[in-house]
C-alpha atoms as a PDB file:
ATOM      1  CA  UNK A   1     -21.687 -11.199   5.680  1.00  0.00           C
ATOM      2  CA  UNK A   2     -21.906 -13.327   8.799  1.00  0.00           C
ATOM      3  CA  UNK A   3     -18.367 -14.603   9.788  1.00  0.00           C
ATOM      4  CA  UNK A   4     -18.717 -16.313  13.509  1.00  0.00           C
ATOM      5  CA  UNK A   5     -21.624 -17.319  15.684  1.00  0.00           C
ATOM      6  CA  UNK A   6     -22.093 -17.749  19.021  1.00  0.00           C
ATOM      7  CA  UNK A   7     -25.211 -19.526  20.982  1.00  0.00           C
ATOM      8  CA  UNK A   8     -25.731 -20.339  17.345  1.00  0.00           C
ATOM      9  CA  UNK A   9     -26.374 -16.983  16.469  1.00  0.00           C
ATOM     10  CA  UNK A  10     -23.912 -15.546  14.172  1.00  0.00           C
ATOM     11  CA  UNK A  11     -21.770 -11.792  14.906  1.00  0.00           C
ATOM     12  CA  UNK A  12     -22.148  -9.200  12.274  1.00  0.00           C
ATOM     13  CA  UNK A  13     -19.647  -8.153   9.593  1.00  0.00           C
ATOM     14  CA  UNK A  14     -18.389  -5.512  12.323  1.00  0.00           C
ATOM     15  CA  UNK A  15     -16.246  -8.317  14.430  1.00  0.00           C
ATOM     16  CA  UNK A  16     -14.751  -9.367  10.791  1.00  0.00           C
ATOM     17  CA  UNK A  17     -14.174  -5.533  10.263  1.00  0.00           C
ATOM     18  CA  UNK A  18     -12.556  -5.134  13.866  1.00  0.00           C
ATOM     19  CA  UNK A  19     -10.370  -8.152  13.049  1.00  0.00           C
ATOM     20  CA  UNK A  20      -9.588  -7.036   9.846  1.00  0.00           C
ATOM     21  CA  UNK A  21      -8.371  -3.546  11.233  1.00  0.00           C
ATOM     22  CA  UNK A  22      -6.031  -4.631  13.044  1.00  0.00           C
ATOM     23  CA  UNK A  23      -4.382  -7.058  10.398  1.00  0.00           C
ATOM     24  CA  UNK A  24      -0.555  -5.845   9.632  1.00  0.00           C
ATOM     25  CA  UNK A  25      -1.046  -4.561   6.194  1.00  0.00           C
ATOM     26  CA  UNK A  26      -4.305  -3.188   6.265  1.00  0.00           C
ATOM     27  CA  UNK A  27      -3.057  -0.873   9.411  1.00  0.00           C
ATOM     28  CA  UNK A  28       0.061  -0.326   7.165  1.00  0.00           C
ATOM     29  CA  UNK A  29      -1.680   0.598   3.913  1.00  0.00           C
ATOM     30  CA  UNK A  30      -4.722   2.423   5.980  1.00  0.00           C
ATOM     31  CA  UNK A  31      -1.388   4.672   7.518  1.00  0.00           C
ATOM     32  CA  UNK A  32      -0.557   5.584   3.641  1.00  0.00           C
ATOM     33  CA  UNK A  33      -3.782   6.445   2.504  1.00  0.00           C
ATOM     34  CA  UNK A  34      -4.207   8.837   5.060  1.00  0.00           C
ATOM     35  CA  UNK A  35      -4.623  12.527   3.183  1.00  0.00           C
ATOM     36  CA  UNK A  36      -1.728  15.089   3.578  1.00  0.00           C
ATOM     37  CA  UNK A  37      -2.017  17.452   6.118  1.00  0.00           C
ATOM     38  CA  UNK A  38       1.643  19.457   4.622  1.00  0.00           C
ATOM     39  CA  UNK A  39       2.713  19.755   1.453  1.00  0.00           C
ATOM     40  CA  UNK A  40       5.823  17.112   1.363  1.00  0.00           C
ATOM     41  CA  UNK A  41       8.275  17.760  -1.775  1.00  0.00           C
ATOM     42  CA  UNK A  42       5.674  20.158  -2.935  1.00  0.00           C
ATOM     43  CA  UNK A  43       8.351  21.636  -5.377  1.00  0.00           C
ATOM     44  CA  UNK A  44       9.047  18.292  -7.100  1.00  0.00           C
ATOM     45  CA  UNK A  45       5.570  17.291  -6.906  1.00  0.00           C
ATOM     46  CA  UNK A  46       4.565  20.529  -8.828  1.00  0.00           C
ATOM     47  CA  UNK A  47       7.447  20.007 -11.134  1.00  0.00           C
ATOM     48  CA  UNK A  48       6.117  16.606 -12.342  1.00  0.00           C
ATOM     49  CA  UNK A  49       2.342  17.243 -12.500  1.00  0.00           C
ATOM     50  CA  UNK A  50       2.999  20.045 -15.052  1.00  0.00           C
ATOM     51  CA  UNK A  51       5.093  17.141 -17.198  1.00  0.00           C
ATOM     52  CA  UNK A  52       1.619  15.282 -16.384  1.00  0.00           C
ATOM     53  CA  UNK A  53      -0.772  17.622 -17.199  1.00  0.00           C
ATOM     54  CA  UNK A  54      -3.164  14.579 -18.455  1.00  0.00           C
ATOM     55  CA  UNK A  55      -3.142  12.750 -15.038  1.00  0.00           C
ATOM     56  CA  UNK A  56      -6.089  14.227 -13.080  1.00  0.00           C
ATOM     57  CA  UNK A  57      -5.162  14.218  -9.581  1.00  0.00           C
ATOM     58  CA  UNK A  58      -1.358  13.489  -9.677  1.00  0.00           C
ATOM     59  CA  UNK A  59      -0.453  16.170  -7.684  1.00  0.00           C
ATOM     60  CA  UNK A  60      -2.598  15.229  -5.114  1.00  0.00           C
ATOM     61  CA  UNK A  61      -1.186  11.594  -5.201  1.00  0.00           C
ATOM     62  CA  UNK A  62       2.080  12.839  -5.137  1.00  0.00           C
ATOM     63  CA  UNK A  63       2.055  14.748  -1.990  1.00  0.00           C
ATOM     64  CA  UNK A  64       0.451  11.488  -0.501  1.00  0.00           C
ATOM     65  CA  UNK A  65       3.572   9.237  -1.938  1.00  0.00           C
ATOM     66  CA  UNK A  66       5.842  12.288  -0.377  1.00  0.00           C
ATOM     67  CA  UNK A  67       4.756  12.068   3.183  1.00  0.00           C
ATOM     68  CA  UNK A  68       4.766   8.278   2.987  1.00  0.00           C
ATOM     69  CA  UNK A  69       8.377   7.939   1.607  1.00  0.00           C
ATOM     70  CA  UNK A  70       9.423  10.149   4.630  1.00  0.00           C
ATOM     71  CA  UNK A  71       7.205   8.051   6.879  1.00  0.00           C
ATOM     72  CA  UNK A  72       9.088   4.624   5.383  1.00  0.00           C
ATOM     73  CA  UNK A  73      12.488   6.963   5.696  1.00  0.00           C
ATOM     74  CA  UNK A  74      12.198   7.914   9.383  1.00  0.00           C
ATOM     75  CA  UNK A  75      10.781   4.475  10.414  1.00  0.00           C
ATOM     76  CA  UNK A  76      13.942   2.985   8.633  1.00  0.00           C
ATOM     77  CA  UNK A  77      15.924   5.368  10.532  1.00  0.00           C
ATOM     78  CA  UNK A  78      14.619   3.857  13.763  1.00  0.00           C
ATOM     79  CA  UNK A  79      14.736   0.073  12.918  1.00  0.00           C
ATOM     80  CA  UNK A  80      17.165   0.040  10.095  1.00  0.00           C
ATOM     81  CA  UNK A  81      17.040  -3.764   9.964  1.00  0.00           C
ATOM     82  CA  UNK A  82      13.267  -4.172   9.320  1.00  0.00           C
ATOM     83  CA  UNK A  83      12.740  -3.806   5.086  1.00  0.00           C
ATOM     84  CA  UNK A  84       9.509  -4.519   5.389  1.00  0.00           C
ATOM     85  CA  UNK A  85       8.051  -1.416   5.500  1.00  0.00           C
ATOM     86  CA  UNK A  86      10.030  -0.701   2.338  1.00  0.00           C
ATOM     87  CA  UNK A  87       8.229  -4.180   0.952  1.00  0.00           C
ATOM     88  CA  UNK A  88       4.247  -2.712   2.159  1.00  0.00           C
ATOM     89  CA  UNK A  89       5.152   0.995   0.466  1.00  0.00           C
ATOM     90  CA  UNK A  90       5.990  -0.654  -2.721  1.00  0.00           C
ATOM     91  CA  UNK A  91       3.122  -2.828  -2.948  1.00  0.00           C
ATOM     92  CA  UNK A  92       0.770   0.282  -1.698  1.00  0.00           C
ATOM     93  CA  UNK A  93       2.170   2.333  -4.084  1.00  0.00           C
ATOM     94  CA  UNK A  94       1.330  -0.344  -7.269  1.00  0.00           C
ATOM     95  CA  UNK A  95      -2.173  -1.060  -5.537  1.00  0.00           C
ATOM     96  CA  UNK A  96      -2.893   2.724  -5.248  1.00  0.00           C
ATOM     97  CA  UNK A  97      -2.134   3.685  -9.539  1.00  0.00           C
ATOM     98  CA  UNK A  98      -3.719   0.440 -10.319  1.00  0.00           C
ATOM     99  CA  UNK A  99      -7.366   1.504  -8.409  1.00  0.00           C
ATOM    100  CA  UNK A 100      -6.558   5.220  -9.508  1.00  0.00           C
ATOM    101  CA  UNK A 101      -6.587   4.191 -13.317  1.00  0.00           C
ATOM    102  CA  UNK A 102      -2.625   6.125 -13.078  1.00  0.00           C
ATOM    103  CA  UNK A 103      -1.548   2.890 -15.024  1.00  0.00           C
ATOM    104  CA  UNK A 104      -1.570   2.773 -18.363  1.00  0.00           C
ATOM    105  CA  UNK A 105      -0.196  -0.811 -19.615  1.00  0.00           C
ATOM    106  CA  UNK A 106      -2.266  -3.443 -18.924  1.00  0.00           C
ATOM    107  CA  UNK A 107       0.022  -6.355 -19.959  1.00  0.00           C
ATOM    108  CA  UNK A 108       2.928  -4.915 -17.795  1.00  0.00           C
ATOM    109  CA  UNK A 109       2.621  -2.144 -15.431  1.00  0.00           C
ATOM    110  CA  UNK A 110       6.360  -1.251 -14.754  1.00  0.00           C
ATOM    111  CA  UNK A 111       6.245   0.139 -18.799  1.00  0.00           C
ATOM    112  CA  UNK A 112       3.645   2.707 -17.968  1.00  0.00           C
ATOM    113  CA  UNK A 113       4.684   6.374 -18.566  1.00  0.00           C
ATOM    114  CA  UNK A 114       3.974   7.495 -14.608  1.00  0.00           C
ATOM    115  CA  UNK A 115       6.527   5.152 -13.832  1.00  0.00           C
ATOM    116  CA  UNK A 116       9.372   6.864 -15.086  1.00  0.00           C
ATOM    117  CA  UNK A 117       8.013  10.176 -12.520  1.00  0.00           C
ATOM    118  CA  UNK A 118       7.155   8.236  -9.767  1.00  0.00           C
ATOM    119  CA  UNK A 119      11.201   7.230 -10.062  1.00  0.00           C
ATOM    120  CA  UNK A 120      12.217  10.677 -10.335  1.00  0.00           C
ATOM    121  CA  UNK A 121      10.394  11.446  -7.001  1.00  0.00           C
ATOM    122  CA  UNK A 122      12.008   8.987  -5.309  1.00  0.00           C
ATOM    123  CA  UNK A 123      15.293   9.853  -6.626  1.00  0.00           C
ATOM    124  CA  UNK A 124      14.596  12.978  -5.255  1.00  0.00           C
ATOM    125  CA  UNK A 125      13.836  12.201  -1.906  1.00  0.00           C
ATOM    126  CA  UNK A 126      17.289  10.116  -1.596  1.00  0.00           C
ATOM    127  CA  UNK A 127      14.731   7.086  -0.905  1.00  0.00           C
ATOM    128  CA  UNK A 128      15.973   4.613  -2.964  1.00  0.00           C
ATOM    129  CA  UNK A 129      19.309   5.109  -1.298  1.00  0.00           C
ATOM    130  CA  UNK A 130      17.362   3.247   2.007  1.00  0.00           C
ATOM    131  CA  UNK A 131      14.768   0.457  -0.117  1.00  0.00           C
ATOM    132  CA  UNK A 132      14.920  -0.369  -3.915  1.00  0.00           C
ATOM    133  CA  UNK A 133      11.908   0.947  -5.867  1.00  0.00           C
ATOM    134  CA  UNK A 134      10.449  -2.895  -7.162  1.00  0.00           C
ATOM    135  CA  UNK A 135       9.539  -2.753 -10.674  1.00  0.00           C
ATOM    136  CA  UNK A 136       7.327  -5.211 -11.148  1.00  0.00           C
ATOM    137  CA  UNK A 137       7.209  -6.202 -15.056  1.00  0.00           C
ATOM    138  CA  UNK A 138       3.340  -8.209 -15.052  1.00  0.00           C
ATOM    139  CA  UNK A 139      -0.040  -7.688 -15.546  1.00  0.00           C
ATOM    140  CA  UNK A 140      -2.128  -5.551 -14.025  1.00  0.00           C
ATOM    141  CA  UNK A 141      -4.286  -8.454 -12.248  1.00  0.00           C
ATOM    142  CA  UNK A 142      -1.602 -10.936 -11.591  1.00  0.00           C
ATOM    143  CA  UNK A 143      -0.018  -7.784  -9.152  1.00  0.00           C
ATOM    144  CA  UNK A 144      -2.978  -7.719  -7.896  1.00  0.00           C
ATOM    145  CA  UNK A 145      -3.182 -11.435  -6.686  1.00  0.00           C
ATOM    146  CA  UNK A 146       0.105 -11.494  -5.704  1.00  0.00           C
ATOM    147  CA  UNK A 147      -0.195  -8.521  -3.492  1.00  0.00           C
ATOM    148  CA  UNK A 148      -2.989 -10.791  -2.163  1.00  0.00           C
ATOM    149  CA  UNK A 149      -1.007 -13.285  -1.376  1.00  0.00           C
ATOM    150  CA  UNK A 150       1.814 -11.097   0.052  1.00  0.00           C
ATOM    151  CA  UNK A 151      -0.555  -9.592   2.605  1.00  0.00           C
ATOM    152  CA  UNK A 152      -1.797 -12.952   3.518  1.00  0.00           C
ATOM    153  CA  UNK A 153       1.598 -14.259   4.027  1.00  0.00           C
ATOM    154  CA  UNK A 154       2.313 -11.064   6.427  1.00  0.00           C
ATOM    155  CA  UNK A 155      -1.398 -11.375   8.007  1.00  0.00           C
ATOM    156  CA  UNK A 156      -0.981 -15.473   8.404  1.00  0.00           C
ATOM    157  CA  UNK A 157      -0.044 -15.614  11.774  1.00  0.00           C
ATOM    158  CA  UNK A 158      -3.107 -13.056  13.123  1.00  0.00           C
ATOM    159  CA  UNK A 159      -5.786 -14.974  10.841  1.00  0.00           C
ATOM    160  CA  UNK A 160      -4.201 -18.458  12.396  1.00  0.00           C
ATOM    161  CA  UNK A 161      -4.010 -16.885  15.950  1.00  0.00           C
ATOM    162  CA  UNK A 162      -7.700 -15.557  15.495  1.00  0.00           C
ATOM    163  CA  UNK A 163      -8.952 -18.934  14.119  1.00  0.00           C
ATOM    164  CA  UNK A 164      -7.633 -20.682  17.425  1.00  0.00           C
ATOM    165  CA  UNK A 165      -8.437 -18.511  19.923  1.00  0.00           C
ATOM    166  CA  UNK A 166     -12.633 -18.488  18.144  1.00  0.00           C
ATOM    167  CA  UNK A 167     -12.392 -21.834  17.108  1.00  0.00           C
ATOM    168  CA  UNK A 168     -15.928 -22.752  18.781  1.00  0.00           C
ATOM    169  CA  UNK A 169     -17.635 -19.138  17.641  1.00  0.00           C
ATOM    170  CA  UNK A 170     -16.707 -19.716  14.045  1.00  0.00           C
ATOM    171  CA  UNK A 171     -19.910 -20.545  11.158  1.00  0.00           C
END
């Protein structure tokens, strides 16, 4: 995919991927797909993948959703104004059991039965005491465009930036 040129020859997909790495929520989500390097709330996370015994590969998602929660806990510690990082886990977190087949309703995914663990982790990590837990009762694809649109709205002002400042090296 060719996205600028310049001398009228166009730069590779690598300047679009450069760009696109340093876009707000794809640093943010990048940060909470990183693997787990501890084992964060392994006792609860144990607890819940034996009452999910047919979810390949909860527990392994749960540790991941354990060390982000503290992440999005300590950060809110630090700037307890800023929600938005509470706003990017929540949307991460619906992305992630969408593309991990953990959902299980198509027509609305707040109704699925991981739901209903996934709140009992976070009621055990005293996180919903710092940013609500956003059930979102749609479709699987409609999240997904309006997580779309979400991370354009936060990424508007880069793209717009970028677009001026390469105005004469875009195709």
């Amino acid at each position: 995919m060719n996205i600028f040129k310049n001398n009228n020859t166009c730069i590779t997909k690598t300047v679009y991927d450069e760009f696109k790495s340093a876009l707000k929520s794809y640093v943010k989500y990048e940060f909470f797909n990183k693997p787990v390097e501890e084992d964060f709330e392994k006792f609860k996370c144990d607890e819940l993948s034996v009452k999910l015994p047919m979810i390949k590969g909860f527990k392994k998602f749960c540790y991941m959703l354990s060390k982000n929660i503290k992440e999005v806990f300590k950060s809110l510690e630090y700037h307890q104004s800023s929600q938005e990082i509470c706003e990017f886990l929540n949307y991460w977190l619906y992305d992630a059991l969408i593309k991990i087949n953990f959902v299980n309703d198509e027509e609305n995914i707040s109704e699925s039965s991981i739901m209903d663990k996934i709140s009992e982790l976070l009621d055990a990590s005293n996180y919903n005491k710092k940013c609500d837990f956003i059930k979102y009762s749609i479709n699987k694809t409609d999240f997904m465009h309006m997580k779309e649109l979400y991370d354009y709205s936060k990424n508007y002002l880069a793209i717009q930036s970028n677009q001026d400042n390469h105005r004469d090296q875009q195709c």
